[in-house]
N, C-alpha and C. Protein backbone atom coordinates (compact mmCIF):
# COMPACT_ATOMS: atom_id res chain seq x y z
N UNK A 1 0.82 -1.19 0.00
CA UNK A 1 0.00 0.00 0.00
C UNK A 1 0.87 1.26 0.00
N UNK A 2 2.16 1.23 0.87
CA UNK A 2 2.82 2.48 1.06
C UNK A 2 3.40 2.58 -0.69
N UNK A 3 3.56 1.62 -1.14
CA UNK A 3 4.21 2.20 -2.13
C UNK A 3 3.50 2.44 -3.23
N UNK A 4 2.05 1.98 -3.55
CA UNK A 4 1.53 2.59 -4.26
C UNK A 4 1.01 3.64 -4.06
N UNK A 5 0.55 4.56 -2.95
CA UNK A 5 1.12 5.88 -2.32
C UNK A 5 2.07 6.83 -3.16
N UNK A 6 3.28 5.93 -2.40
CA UNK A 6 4.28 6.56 -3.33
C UNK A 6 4.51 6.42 -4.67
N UNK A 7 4.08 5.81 -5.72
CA UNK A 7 3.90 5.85 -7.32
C UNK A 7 3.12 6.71 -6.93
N UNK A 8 1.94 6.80 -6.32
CA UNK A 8 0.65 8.01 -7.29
C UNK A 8 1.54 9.45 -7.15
N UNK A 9 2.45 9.65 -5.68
CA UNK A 9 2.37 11.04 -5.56
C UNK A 9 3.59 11.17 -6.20
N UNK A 10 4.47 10.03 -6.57
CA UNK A 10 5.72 10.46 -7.40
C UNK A 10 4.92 10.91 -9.18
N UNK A 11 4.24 10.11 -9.54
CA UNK A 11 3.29 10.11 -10.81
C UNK A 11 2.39 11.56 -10.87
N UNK A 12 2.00 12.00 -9.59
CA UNK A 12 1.53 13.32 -9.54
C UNK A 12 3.15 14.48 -9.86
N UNK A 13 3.37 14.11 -9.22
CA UNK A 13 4.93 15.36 -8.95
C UNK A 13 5.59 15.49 -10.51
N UNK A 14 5.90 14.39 -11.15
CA UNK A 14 6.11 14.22 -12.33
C UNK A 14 5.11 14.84 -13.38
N UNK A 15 3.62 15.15 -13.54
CA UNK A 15 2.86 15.45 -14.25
C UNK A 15 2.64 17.02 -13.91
N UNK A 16 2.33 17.31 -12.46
CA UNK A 16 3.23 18.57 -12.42
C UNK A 16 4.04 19.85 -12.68
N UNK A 17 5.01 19.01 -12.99
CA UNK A 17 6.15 19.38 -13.29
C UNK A 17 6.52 19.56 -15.02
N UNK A 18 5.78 18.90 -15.41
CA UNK A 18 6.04 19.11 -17.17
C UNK A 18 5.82 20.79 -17.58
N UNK A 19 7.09 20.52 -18.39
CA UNK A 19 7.33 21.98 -18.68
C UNK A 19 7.68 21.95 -20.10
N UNK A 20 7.31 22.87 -20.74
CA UNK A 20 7.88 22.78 -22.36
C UNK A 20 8.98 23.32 -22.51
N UNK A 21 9.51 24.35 -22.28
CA UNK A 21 10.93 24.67 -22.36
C UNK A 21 11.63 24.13 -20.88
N UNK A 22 13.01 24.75 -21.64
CA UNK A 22 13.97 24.25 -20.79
C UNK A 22 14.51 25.04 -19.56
N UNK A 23 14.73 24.35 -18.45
CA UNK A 23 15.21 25.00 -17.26
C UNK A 23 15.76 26.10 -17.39
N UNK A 24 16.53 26.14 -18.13
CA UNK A 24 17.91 26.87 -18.59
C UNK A 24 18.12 27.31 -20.26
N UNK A 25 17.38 28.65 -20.63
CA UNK A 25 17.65 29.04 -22.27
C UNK A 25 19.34 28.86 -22.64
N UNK A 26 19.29 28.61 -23.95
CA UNK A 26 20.42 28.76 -24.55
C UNK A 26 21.63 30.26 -24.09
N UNK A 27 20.71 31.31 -24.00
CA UNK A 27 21.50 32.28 -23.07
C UNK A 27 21.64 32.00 -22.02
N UNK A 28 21.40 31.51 -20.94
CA UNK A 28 21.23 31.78 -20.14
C UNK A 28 22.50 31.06 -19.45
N UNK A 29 22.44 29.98 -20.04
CA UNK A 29 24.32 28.60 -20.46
C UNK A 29 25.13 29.50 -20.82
N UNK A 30 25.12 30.36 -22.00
CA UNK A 30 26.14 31.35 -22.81
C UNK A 30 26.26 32.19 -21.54
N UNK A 31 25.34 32.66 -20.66
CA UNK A 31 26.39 33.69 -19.83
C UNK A 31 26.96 32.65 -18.30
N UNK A 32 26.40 31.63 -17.95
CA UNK A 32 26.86 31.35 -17.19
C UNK A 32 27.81 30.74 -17.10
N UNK A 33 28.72 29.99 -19.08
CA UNK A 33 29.77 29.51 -19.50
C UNK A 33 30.65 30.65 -19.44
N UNK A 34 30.33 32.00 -19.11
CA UNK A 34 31.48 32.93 -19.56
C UNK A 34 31.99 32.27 -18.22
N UNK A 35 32.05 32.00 -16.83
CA UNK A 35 32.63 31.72 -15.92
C UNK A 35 34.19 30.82 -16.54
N UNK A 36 34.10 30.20 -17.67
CA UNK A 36 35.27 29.58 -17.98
C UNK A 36 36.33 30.29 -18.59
N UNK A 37 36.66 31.44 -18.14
CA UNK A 37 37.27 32.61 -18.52
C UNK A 37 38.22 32.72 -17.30
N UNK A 38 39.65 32.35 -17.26
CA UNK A 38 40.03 32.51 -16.29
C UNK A 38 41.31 33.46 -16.27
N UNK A 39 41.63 34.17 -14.72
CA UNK A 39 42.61 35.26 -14.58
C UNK A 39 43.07 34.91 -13.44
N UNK A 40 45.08 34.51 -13.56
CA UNK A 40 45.77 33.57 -12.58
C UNK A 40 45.11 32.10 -12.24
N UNK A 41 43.89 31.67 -12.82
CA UNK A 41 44.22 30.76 -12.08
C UNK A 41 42.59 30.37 -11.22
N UNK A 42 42.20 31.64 -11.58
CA UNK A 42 40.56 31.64 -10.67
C UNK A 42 39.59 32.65 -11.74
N UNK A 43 38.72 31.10 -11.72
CA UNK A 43 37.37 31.75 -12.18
C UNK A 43 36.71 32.92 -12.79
N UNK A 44 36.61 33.85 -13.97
CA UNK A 44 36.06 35.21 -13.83
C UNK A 44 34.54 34.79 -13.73
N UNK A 45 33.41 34.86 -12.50
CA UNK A 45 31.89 34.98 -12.78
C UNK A 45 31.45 36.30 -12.76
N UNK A 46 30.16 35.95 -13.10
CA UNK A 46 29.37 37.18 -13.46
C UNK A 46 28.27 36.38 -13.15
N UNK A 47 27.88 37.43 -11.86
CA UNK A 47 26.59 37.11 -10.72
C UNK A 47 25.64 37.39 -11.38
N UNK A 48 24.34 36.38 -11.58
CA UNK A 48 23.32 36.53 -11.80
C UNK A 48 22.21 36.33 -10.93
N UNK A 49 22.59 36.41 -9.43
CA UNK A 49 21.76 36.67 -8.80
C UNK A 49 21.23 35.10 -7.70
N UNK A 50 21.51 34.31 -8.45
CA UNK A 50 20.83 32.89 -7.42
C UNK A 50 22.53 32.14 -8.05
N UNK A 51 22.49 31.29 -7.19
CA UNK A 51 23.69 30.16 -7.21
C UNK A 51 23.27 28.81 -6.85
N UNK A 52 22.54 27.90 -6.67
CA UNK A 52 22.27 27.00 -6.09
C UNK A 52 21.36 26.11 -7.93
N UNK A 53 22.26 25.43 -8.00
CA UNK A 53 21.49 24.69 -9.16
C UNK A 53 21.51 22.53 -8.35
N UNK A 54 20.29 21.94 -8.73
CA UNK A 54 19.91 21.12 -8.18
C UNK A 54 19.98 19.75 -9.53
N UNK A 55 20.56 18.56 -8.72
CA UNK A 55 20.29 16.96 -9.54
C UNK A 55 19.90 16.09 -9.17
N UNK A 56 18.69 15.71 -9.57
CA UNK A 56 18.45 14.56 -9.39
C UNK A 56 19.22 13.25 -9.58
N UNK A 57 19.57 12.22 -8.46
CA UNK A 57 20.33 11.28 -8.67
C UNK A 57 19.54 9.79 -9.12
N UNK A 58 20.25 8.61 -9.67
CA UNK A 58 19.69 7.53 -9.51
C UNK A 58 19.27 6.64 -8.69
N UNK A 59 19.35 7.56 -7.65
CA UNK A 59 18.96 6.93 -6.40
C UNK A 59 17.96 7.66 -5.37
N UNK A 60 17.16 8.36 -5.98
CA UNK A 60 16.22 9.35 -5.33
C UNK A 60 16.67 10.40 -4.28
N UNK A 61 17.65 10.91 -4.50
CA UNK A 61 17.78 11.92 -3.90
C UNK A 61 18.49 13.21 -4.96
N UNK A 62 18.37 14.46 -4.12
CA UNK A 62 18.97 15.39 -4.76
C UNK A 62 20.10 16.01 -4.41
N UNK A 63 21.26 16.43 -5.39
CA UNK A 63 22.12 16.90 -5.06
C UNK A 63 22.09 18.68 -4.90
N UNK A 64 22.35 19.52 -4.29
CA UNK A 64 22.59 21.22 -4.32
C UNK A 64 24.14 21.08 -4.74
N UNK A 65 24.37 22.00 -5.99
CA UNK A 65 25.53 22.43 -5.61
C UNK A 65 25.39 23.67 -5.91
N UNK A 66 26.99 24.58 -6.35
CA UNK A 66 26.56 26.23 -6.24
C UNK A 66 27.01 26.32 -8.07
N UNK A 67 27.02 27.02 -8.25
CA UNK A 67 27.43 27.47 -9.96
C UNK A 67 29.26 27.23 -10.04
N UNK A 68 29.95 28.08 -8.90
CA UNK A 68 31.33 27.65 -8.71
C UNK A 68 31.54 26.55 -8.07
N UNK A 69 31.10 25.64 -7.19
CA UNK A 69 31.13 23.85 -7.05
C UNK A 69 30.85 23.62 -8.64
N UNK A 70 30.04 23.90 -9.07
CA UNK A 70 29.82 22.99 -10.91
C UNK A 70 31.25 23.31 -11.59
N UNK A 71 31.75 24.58 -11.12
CA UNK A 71 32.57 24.82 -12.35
C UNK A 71 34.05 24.25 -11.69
N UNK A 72 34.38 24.16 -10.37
CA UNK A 72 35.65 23.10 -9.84
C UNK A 72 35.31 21.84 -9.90
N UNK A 73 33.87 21.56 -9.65
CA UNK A 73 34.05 20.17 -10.37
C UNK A 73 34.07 19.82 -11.85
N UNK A 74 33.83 20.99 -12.71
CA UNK A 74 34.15 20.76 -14.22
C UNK A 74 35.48 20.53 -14.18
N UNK A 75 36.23 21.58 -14.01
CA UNK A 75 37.89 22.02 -13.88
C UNK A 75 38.61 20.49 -13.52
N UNK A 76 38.26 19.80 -11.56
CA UNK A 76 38.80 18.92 -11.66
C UNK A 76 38.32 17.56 -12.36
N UNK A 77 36.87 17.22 -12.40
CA UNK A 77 36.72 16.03 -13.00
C UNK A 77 36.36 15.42 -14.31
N UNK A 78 35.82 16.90 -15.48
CA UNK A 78 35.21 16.31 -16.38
C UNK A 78 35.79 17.56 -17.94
N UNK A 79 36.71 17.86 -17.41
CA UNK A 79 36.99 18.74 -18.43
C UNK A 79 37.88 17.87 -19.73
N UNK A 80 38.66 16.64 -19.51
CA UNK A 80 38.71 16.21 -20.68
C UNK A 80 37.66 14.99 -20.97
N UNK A 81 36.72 14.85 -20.44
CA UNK A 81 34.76 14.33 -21.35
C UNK A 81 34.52 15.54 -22.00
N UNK A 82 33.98 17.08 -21.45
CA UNK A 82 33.79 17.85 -22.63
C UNK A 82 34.51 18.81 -22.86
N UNK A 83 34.15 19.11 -23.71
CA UNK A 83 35.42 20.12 -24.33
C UNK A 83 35.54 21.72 -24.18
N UNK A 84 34.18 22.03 -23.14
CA UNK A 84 33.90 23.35 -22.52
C UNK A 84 33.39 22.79 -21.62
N UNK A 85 33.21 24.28 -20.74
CA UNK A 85 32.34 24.21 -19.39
C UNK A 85 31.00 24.53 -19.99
N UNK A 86 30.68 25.22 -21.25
CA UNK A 86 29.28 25.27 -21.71
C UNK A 86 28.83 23.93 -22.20
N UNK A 87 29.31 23.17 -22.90
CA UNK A 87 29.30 21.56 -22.99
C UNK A 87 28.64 20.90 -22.03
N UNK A 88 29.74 21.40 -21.19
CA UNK A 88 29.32 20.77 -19.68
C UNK A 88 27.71 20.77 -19.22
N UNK A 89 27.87 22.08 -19.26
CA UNK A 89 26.50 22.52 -18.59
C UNK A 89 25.11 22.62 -19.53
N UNK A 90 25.40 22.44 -20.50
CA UNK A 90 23.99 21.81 -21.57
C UNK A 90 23.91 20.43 -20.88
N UNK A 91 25.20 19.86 -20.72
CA UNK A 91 24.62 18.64 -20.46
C UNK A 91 23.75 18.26 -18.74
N UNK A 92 24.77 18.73 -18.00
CA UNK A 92 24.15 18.85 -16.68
C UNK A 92 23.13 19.47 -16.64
N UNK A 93 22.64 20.60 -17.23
CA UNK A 93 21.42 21.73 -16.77
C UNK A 93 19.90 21.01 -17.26
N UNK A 94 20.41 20.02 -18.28
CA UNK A 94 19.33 19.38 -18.89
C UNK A 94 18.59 19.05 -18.37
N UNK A 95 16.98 19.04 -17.98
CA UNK A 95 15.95 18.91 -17.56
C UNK A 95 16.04 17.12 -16.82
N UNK A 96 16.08 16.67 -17.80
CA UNK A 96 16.16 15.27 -18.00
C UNK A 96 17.15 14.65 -17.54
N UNK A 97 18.76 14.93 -17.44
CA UNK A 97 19.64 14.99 -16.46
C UNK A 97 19.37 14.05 -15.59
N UNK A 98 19.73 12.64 -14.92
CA UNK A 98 20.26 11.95 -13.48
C UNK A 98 21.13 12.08 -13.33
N UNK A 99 21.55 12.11 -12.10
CA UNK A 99 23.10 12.13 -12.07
C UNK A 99 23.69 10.86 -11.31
N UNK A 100 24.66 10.16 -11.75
CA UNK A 100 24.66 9.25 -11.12
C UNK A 100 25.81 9.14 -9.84
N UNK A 101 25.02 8.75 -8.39
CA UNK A 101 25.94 9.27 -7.39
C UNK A 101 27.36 9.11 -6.98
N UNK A 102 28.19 7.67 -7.64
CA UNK A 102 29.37 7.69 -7.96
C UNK A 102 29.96 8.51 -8.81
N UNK A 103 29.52 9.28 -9.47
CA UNK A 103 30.25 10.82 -10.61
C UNK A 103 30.39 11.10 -9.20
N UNK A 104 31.62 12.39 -9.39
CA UNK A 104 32.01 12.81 -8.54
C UNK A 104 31.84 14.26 -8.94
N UNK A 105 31.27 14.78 -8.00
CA UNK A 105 30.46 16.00 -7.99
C UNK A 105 30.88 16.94 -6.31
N UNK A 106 31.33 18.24 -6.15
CA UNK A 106 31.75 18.83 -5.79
C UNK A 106 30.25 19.55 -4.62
N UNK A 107 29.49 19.31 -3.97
CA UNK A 107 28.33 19.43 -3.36
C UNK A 107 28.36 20.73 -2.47
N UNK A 108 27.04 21.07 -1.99
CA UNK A 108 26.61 22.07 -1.17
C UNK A 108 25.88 21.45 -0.02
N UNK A 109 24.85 20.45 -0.48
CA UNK A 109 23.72 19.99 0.07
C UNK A 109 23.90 18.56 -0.97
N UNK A 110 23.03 17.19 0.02
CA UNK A 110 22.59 16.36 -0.37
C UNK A 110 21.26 15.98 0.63
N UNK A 111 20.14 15.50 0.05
CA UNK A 111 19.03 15.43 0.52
C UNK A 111 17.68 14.64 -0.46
N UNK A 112 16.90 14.18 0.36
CA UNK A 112 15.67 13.19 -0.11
C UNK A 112 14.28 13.96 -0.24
N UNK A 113 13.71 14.12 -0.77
CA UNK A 113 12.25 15.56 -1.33
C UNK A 113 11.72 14.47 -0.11
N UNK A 114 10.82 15.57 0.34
CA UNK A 114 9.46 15.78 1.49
C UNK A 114 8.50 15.10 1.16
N UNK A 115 7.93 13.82 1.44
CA UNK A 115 6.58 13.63 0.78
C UNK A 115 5.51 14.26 0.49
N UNK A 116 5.68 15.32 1.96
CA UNK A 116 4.38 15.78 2.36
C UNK A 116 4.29 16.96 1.38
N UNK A 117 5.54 17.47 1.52
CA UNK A 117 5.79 18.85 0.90
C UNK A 117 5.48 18.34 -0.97
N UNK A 118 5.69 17.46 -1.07
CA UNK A 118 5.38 16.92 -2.48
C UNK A 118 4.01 16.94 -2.85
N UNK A 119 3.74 16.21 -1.87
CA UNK A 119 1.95 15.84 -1.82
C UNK A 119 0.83 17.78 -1.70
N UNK A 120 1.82 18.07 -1.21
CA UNK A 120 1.02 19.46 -1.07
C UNK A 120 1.08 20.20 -2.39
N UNK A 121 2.32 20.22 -2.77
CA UNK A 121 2.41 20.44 -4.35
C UNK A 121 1.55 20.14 -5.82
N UNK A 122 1.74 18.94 -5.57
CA UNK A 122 0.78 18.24 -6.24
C UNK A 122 -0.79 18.43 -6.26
N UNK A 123 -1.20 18.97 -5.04
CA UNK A 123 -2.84 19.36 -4.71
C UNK A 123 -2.90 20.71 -5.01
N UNK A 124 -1.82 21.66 -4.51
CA UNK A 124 -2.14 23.07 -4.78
C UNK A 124 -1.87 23.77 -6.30
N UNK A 125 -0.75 23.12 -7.18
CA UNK A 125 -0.23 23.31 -8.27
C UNK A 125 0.60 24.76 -7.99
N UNK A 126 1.51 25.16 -8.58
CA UNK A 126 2.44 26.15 -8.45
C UNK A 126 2.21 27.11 -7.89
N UNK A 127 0.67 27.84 -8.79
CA UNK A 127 0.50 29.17 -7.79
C UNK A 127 0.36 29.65 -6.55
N UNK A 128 -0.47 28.24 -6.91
CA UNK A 128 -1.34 28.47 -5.04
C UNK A 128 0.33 28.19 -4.18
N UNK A 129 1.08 26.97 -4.24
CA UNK A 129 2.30 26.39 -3.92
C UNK A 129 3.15 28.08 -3.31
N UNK A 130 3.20 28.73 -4.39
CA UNK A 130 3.86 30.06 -4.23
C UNK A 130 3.38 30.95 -3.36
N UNK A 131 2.01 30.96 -3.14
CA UNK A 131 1.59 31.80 -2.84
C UNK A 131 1.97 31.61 -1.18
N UNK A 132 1.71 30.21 -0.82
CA UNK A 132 1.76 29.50 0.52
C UNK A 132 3.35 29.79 0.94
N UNK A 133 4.43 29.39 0.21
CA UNK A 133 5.52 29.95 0.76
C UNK A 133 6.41 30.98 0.43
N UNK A 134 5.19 31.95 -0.12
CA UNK A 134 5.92 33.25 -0.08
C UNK A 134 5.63 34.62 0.66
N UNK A 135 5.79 35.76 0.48
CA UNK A 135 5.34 36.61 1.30
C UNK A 135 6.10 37.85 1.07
N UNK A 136 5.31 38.98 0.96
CA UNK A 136 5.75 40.32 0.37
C UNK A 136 7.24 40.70 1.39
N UNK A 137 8.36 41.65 0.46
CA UNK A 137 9.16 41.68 1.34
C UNK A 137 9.01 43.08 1.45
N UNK A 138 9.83 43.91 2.73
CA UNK A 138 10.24 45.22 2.77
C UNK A 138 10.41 45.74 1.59
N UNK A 139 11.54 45.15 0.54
CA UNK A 139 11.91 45.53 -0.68
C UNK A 139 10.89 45.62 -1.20
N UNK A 140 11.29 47.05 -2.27
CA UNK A 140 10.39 47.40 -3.18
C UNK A 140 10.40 46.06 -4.47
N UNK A 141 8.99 45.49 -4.66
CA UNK A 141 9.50 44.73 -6.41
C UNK A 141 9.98 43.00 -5.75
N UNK A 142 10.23 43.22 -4.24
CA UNK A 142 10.65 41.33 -3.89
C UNK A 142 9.38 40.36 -3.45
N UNK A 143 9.92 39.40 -3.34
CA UNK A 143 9.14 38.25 -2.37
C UNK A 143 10.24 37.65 -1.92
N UNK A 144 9.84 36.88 -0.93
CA UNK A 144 10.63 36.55 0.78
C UNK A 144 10.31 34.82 0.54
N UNK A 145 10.91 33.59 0.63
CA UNK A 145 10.79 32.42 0.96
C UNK A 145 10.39 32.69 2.31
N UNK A 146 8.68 32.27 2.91
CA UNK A 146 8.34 32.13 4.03
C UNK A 146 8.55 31.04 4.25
N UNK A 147 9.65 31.05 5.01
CA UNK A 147 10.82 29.60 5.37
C UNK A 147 10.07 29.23 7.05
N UNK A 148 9.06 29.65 7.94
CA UNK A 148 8.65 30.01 9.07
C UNK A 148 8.31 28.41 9.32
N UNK A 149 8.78 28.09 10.25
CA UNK A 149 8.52 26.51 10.92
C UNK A 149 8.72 25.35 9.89
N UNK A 150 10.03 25.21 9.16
CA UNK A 150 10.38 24.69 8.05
C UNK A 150 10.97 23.34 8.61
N UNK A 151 10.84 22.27 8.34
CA UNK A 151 12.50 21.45 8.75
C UNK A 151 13.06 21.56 7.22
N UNK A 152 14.54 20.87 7.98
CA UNK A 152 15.48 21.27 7.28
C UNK A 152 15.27 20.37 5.68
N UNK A 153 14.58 19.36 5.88
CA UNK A 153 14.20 18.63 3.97
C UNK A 153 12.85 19.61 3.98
N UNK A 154 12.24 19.76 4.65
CA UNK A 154 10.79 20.72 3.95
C UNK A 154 11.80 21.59 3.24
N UNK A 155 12.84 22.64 3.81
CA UNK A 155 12.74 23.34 3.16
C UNK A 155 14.05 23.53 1.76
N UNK A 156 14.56 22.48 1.87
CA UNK A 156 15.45 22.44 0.90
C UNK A 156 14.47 21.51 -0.11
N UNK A 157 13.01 20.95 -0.21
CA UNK A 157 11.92 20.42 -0.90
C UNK A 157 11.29 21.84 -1.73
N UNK A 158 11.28 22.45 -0.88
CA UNK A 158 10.62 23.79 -1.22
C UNK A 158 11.38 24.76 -2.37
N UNK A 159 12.50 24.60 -1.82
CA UNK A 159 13.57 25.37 -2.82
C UNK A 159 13.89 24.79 -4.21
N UNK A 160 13.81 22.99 -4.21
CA UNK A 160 13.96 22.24 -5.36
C UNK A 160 12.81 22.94 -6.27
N UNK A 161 11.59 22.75 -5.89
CA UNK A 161 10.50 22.94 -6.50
C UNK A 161 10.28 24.38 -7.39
N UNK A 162 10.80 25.07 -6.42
CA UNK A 162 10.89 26.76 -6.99
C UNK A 162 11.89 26.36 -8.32
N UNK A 163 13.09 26.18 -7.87
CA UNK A 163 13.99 25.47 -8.90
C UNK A 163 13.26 24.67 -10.29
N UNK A 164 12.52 24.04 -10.25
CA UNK A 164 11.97 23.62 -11.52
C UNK A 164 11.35 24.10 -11.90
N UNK A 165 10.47 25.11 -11.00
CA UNK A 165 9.63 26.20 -11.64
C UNK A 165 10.35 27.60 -12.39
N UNK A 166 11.06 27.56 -12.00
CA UNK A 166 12.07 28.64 -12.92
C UNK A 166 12.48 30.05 -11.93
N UNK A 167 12.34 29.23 -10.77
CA UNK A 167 12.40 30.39 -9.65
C UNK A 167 13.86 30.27 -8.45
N UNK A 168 14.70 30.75 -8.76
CA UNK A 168 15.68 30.76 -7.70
C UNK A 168 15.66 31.63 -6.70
N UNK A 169 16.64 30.98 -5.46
CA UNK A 169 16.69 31.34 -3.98
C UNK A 169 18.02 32.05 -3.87
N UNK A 170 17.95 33.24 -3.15
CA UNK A 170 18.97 34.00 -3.17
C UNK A 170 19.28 34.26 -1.94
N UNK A 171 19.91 33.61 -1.04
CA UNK A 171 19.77 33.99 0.82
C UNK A 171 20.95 35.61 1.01
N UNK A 172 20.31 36.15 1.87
CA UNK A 172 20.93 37.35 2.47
C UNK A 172 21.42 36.54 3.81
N UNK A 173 22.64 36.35 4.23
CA UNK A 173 22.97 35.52 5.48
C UNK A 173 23.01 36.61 6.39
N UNK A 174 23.31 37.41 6.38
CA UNK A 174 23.31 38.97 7.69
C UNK A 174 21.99 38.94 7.89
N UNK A 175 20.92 39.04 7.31
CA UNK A 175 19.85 39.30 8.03
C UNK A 175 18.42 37.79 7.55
N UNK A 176 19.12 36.72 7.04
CA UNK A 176 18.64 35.78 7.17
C UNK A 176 17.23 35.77 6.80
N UNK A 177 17.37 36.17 5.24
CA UNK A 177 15.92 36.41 4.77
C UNK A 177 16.44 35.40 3.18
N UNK A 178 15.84 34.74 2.81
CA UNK A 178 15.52 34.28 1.50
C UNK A 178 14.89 34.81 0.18
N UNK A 179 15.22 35.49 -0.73
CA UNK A 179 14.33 35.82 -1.73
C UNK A 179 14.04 34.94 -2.95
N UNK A 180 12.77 35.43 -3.48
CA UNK A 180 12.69 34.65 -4.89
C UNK A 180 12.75 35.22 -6.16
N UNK A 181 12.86 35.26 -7.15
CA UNK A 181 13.41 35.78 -8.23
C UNK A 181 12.97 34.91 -9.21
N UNK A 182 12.28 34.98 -10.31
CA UNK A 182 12.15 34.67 -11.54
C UNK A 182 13.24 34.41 -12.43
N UNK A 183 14.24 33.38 -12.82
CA UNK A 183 15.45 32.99 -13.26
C UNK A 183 15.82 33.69 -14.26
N UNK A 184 14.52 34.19 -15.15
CA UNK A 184 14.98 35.28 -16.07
C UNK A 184 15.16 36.03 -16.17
N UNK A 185 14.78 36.73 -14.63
CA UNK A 185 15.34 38.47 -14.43
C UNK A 185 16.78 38.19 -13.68
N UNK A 186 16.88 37.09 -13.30
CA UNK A 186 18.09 37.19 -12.67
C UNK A 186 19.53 37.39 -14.12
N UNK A 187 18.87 36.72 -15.25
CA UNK A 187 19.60 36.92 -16.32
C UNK A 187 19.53 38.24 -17.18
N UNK A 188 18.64 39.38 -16.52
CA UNK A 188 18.74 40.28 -17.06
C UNK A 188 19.97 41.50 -17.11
């Protein structure tokens, strides 16, 4: 019984989630490959605002890493497989993408999605989803991840999800507020 449970709400989460374009436009790779531009020795980036890109593994869980974890683990492990770091990252950014957990991958976070937080997803669909964990900020033009009585997989569940929705998390650590951002203004 538990696991046909779990097919329906994995089978929900999956239907969901269908999206016609891709996580990540063709620009959007082109500016985040300029990072393979290097001076002495380190990295040149160009901040676009969120850092935290997410993989699904073959083993049901997800990996966090940051944009510079992707690009030292390009540097040390996979730079002669492709032949750029934009290579790279068409291939990793790909929707469709597993990753498999013996690759060796340079991490932030590793973690297993929320059922519940899944299951809630699945019933409310994105907007409503958004609406529930977000919340107007001070800033003129923001919204705030209402992170308020979270555990720690709720809310790294929460952040995946924004993540497929095309929405990245941008934490302010001094005053410990989360924002959300639309991935394409962050590329503006």
């Amino acid at each position: 019984m538990k696991k046909i449970i779990i097919l329906l709400m994995l089978f929900c989460f999956l239907i969901s989630c269908e999206r016609k374009e891709p996580n990540f436009s063709e620009e959007m790779i082109e500016k985040l490959a300029l990072g393979d531009n290097e001076k002495n020795g380190f990295p040149i980036f160009i901040p676009y605002g969120f850092s935290d890109l997410y993989f699904r593994t073959n083993h049901n869980e997800i990996f966090m890493t940051t944009e510079n974890y992707l690009y030292a683990s390009y540097k040390l492990y996979y730079s002669k497989k492709y032949k750029s770091f934009k290579m790279f990252l068409e291939t990793f950014l790909n929707d469709d993408f597993v990753f498999d957990e013996k690759s060796p991958l340079i991490l932030e976070q590793k973690f297993k999605l929320d059922s519940k937080i899944e299951k809630e997803y699945c019933d409310l669909g994105f907007n409503k989803f958004l609406k529930k964990y977000s919340k107007s900020s001070k800033r003129k033009n923001e919204i705030e991840l209402n992170k308020s009585n979270l555990k720690t997989d709720e809310y790294f569940t929460i952040k995946y999800l924004f993540y497929l929705n095309k929405y990245d998390v941008s934490s302010d650590c001094l005053i410990g507020i989360d924002y959300l951002r639309k991935r394409e203004d962050s590329f503006k």
